[in-house]
Protein backbone atom coordinates (compact mmCIF):
# COMPACT_ATOMS: atom_id res chain seq x y z
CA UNK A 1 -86.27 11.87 124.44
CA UNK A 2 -89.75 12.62 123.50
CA UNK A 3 -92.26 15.65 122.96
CA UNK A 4 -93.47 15.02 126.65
CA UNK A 5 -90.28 15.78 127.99
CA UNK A 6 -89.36 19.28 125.87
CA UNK A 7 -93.28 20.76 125.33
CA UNK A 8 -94.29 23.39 127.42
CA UNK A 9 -97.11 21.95 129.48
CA UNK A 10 -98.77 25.59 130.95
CA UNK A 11 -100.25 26.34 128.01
CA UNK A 12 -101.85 29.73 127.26
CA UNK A 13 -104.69 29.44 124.71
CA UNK A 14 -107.35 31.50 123.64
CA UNK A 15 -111.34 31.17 123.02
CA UNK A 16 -112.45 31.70 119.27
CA UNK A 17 -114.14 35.08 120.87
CA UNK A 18 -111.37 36.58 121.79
CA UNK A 19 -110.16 39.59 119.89
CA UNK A 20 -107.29 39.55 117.95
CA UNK A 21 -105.55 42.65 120.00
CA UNK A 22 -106.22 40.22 123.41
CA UNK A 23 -104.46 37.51 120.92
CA UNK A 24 -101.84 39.90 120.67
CA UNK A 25 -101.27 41.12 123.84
CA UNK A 26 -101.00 37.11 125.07
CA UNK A 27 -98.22 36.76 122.57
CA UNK A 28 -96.41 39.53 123.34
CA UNK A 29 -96.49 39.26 126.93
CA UNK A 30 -95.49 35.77 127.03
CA UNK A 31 -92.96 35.79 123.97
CA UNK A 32 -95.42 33.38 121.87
CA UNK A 33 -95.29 33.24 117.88
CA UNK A 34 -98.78 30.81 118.20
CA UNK A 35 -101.61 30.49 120.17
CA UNK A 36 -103.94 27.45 120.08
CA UNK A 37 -107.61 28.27 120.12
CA UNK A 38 -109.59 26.13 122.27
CA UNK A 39 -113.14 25.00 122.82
CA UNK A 40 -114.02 25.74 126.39
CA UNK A 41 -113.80 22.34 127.18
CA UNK A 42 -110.29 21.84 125.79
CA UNK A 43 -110.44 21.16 122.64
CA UNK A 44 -108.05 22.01 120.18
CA UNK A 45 -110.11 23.97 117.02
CA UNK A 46 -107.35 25.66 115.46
CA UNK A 47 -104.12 28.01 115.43
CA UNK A 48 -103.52 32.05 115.84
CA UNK A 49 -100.13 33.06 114.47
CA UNK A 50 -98.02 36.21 114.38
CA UNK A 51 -98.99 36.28 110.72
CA UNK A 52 -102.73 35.39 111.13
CA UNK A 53 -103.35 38.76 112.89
CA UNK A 54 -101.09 41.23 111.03
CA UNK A 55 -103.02 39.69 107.47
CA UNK A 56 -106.18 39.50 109.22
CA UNK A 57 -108.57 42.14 107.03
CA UNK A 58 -109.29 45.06 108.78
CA UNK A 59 -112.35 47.53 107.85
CA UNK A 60 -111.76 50.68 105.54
CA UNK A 61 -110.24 53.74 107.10
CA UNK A 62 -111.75 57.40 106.74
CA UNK A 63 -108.96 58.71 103.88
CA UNK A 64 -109.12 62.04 105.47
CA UNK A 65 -108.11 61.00 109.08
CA UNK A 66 -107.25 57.62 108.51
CA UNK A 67 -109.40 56.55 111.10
CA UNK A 68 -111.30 53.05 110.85
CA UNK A 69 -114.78 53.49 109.49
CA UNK A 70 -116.17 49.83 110.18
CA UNK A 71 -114.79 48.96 113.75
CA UNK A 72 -115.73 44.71 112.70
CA UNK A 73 -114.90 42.74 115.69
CA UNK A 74 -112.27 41.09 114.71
CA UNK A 75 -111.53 37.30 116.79
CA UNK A 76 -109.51 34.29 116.89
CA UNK A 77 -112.26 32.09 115.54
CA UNK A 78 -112.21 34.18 112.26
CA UNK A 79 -108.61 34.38 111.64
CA UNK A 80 -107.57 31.33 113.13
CA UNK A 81 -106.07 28.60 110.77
CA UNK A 82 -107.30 24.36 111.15
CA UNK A 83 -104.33 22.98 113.40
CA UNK A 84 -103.46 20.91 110.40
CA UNK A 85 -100.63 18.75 112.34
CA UNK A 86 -100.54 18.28 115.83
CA UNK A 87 -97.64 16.60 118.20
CA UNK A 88 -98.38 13.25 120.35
CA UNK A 89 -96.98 13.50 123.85
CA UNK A 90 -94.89 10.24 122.71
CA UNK A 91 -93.32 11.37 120.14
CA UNK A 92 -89.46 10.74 119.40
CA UNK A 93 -87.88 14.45 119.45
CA UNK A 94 -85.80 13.20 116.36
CA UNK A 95 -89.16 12.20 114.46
CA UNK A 96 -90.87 15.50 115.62
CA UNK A 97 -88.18 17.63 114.27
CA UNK A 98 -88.68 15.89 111.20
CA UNK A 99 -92.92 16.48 111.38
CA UNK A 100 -92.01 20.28 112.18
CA UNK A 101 -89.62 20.26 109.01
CA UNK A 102 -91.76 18.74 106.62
CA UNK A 103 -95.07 20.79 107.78
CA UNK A 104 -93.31 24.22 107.45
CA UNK A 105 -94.52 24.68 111.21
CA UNK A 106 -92.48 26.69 114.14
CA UNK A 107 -95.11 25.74 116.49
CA UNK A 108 -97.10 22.57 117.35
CA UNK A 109 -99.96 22.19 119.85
CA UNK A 110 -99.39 18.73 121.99
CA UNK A 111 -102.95 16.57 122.00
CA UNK A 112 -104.09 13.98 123.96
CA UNK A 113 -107.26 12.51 123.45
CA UNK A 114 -108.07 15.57 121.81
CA UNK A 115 -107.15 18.14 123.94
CA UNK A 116 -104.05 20.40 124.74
CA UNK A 117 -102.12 19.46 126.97
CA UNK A 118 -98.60 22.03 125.84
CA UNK A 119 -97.18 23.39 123.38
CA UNK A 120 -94.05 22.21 121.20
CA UNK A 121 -91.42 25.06 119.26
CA UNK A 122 -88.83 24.45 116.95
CA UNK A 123 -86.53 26.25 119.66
CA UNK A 124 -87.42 23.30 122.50
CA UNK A 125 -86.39 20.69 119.71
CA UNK A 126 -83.22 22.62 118.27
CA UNK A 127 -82.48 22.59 122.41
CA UNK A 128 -82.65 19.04 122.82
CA UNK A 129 -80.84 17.96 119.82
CA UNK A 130 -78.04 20.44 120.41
CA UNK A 131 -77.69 18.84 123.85
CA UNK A 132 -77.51 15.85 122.73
């Protein structure tokens, strides 16, 4: 079996402009851990995880009511990470799990020629190798 046949192919991704709270509200809507950010033609320029928002910085908060002084736009091109390691659609699931493993990665965005064409979890590949 390979990465073709376990990635999710209707793939939600994001623009570098969006805001992280859009980011969010993707994620949790949709039960995603990572987002790939996109180019608007497709291109794959990076990753937005969980993690990425909750450490992005935020601005200083009023000490009296807690309330943020410096309302920075915050977006997915500025906390976004470089992809780093990427699936092929041809992939052998076995060698994949073994990419995932090594990389420290829950989540890999699929490329062809460049672009994203689904998204790949630990969970598919755990799946597929417990049904085998």
């Amino acid at each position: 079996m390979r990465t073709r046949d376990i990635m999710t192919t209707r793939t939600i991704a994001v623009t570098p402009s969006a805001t992280l709270e859009d980011a969010a509200e993707v994620m949790a809507a949709h039960g995603f851990t990572t987002l790939p950010v996109v180019a608007t033609d497709g291109r794959l320029l990076g990753l937005l995880s969980e993690t990425d928002i909750v450490q992005a910085p935020r601005g200083p908060a009023d000490p009296d009511s807690g309330v943020m002084i410096d309302r920075q736009v915050r977006t997915a091109g500025a906390a976004m990470r470089a992809p780093g390691v990427e699936a092929n659609p041809d992939t052998e699931v076995t060698a994949l799990a073994e990419q995932m493993t090594d990389a420290g990665v829950r989540a890999l965005p699929v490329l062809l020629d460049g672009r994203v064409v689904g998204m790949v979890t630990f969970q598919d590949v755990l799946r597929t190798l417990g049904a085998s």
